[in-house]
Protein backbone atom coordinates (compact mmCIF):
# COMPACT_ATOMS: atom_id res chain seq x y z
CA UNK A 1 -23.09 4.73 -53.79
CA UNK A 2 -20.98 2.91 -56.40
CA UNK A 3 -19.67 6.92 -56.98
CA UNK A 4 -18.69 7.17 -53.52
CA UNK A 5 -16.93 3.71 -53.44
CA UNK A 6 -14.87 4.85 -56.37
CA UNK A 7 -14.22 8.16 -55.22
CA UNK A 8 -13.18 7.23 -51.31
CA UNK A 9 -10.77 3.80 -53.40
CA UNK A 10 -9.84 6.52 -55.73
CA UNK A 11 -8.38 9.06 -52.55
CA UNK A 12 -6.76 5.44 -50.85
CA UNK A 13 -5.23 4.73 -53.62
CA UNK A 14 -3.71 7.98 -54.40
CA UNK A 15 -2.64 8.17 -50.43
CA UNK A 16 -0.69 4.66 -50.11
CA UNK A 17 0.86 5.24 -54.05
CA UNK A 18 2.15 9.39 -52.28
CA UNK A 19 3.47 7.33 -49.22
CA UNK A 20 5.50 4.83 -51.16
CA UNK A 21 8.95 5.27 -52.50
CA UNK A 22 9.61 6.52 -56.09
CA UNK A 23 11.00 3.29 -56.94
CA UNK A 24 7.92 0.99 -55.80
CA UNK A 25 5.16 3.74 -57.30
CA UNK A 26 6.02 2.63 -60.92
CA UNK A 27 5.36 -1.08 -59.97
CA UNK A 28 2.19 -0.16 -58.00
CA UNK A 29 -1.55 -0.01 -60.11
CA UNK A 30 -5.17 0.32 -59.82
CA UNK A 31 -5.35 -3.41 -59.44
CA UNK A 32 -3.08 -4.03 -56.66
CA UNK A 33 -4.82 -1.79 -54.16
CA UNK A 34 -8.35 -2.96 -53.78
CA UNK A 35 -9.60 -1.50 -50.55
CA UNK A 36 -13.12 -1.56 -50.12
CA UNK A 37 -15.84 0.57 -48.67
CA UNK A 38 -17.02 -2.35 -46.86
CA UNK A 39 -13.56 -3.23 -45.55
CA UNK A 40 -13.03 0.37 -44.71
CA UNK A 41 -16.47 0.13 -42.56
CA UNK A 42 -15.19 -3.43 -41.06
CA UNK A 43 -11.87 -2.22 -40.07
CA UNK A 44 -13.26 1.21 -38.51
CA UNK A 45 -15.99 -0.93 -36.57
CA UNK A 46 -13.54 -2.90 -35.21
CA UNK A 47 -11.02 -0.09 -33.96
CA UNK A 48 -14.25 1.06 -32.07
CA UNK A 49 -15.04 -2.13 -30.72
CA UNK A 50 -11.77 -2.68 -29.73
CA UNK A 51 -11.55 1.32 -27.76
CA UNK A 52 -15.26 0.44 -26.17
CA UNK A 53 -13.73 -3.38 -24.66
CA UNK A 54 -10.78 -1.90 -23.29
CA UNK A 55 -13.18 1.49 -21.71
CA UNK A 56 -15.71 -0.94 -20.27
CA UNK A 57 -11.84 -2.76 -18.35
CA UNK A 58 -11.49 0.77 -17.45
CA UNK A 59 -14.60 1.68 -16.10
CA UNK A 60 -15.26 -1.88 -14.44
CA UNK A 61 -11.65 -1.48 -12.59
CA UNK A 62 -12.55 2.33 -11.85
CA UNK A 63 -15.71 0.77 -10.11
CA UNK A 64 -13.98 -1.00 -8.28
CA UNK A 65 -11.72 0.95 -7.16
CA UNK A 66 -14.47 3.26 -5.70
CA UNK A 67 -15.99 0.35 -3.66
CA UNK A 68 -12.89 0.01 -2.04
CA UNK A 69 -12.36 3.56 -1.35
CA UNK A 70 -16.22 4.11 0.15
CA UNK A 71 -14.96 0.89 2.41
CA UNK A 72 -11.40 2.18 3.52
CA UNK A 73 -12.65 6.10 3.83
CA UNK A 74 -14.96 6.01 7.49
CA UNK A 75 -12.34 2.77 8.19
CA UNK A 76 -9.87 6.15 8.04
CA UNK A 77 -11.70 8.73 9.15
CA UNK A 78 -12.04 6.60 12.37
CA UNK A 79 -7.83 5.86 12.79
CA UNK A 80 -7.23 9.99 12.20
CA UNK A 81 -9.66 10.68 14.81
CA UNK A 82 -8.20 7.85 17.65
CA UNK A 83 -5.32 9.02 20.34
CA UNK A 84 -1.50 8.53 19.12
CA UNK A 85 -0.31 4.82 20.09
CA UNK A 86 2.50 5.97 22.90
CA UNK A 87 3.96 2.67 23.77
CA UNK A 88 5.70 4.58 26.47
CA UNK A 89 2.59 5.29 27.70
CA UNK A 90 0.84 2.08 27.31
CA UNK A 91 3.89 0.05 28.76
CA UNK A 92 3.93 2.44 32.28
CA UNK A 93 0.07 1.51 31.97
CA UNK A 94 0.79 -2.64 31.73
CA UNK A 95 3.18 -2.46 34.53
CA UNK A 96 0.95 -0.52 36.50
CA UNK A 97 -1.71 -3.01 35.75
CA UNK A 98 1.03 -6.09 37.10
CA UNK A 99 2.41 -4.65 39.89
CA UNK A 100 -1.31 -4.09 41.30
CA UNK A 101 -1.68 -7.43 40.98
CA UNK A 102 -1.63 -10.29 43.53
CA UNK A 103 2.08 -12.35 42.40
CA UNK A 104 2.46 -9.60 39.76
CA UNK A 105 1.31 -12.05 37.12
CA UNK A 106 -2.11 -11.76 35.26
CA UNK A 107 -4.08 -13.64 32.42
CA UNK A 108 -3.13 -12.08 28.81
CA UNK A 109 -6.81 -11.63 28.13
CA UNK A 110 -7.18 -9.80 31.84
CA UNK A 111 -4.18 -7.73 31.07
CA UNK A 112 -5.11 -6.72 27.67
CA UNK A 113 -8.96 -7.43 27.03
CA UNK A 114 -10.53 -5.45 29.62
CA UNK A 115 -13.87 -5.10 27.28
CA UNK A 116 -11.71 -2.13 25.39
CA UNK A 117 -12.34 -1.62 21.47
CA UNK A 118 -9.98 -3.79 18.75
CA UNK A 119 -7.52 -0.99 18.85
CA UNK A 120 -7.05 -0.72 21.97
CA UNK A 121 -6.35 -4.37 22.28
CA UNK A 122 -4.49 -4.55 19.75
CA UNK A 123 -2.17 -1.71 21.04
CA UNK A 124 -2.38 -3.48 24.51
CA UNK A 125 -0.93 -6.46 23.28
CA UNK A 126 1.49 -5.04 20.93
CA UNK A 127 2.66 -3.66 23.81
CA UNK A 128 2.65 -6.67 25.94
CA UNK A 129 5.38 -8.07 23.12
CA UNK A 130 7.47 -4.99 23.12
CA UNK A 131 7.74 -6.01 26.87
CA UNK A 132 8.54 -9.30 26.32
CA UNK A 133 10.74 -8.61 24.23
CA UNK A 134 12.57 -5.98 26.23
CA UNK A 135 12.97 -8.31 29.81
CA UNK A 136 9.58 -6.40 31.58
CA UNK A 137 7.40 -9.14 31.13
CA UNK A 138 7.13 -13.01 30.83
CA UNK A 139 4.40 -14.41 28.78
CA UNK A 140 3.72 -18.38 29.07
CA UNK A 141 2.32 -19.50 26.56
CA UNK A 142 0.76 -22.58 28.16
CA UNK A 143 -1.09 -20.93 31.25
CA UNK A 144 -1.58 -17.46 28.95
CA UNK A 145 -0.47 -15.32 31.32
CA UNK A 146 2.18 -12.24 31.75
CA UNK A 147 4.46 -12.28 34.75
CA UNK A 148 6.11 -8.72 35.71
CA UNK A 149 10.09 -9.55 35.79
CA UNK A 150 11.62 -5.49 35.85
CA UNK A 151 9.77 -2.34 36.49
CA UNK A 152 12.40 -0.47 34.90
CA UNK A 153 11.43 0.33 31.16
CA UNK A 154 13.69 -0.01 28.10
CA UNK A 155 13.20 3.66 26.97
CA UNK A 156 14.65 5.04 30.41
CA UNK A 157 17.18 2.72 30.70
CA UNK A 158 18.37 4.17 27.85
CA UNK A 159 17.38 7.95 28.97
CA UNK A 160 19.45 7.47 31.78
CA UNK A 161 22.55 5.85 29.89
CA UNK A 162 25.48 8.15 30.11
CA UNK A 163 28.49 7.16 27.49
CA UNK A 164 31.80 6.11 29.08
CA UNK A 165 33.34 9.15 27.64
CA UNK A 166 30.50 11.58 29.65
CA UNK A 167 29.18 12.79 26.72
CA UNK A 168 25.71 13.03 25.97
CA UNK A 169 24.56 10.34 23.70
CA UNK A 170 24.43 11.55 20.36
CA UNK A 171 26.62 14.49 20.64
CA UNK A 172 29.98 13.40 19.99
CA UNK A 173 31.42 13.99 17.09
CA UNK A 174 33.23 11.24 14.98
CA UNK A 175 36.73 11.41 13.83
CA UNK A 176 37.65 11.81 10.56
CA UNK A 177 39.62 9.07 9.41
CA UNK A 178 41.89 9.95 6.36
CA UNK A 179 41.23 7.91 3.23
């Protein structure tokens, strides 16, 4: 053992003296380097315990990881499989709804409850909004319900909107201004 020791020091020694400049490798001896086995062992033991605490970071983050993706896939799965959310679809279908109504004006949870799923809902009121927002609808926030104000959707207003000039929209051409 003691031959090992001496040996293994022996090789260190010779390695930091080869890796030092030729001006420090006169100043450097046998005593100044004492390196050992034990420390060697120590040092080594620690590297490893140091690469297994940061794998076990890994692998508890990597579990995680996977319990959120076996959560999120069928959540997924479902959404690819559902119809396309047309809100030009869904709006025709909420003014529909109001204008078969008596006063044209309905309770929000009438209007978009209906005993559907949570998407389609949520895509009912979304919608609703969009409505609001756009001048079809009023929603009072006190009674909770949606009054029909215009028939007449935002996206063919717009369809129908012919540019001063008579070009189509999106067609003419800008002029170049010089710089």
């Amino acid at each position: 053992s003691s031959g090992i020791n001496a040996e293994y020091g022996h090789d260190i020694h010779s390695s930091a003296v080869m890796a030092l400049e030729e001006s420090q490798r006169e100043a450097l001896t046998n005593a100044d380097i004492k390196i050992s086995y034990g420390d060697l062992v120590r040092e080594h033991v620690s590297k490893f315990t140091d690469e297994a605490r940061s794998m076990m970071r890994v692998s508890e983050l990597r579990e995680r990881v996977l319990a959120w993706e076996n959560t999120i896939a069928p959540i997924l799965e479902t959404e690819e499989g559902a119809s396309p959310y047309d809100i030009c679809a869904y709006s025709r279908r909420l003014i529909t709804k109001l204008s078969g109504s008596s006063g044209e004006e309905l309770q929000l949870t009438e209007l978009v409850g209906g005993g559907g799923d949570r998407r389609e809902i949520s895509r009912l009121f979304l919608t609703s909004l969009m409505l609001a927002n756009s001048g079809n609808v009023e929603l009072n926030q006190n009674d909770q319900t949606c009054k029909l104000l215009s028939r007449k959707l935002q996206s063919e207003v717009l369809e129908a909107y012919v540019l001063p000039s008579g070009d189509e929209p999106g067609t003419r051409k800008r002029k170049k201004v010089p710089v």
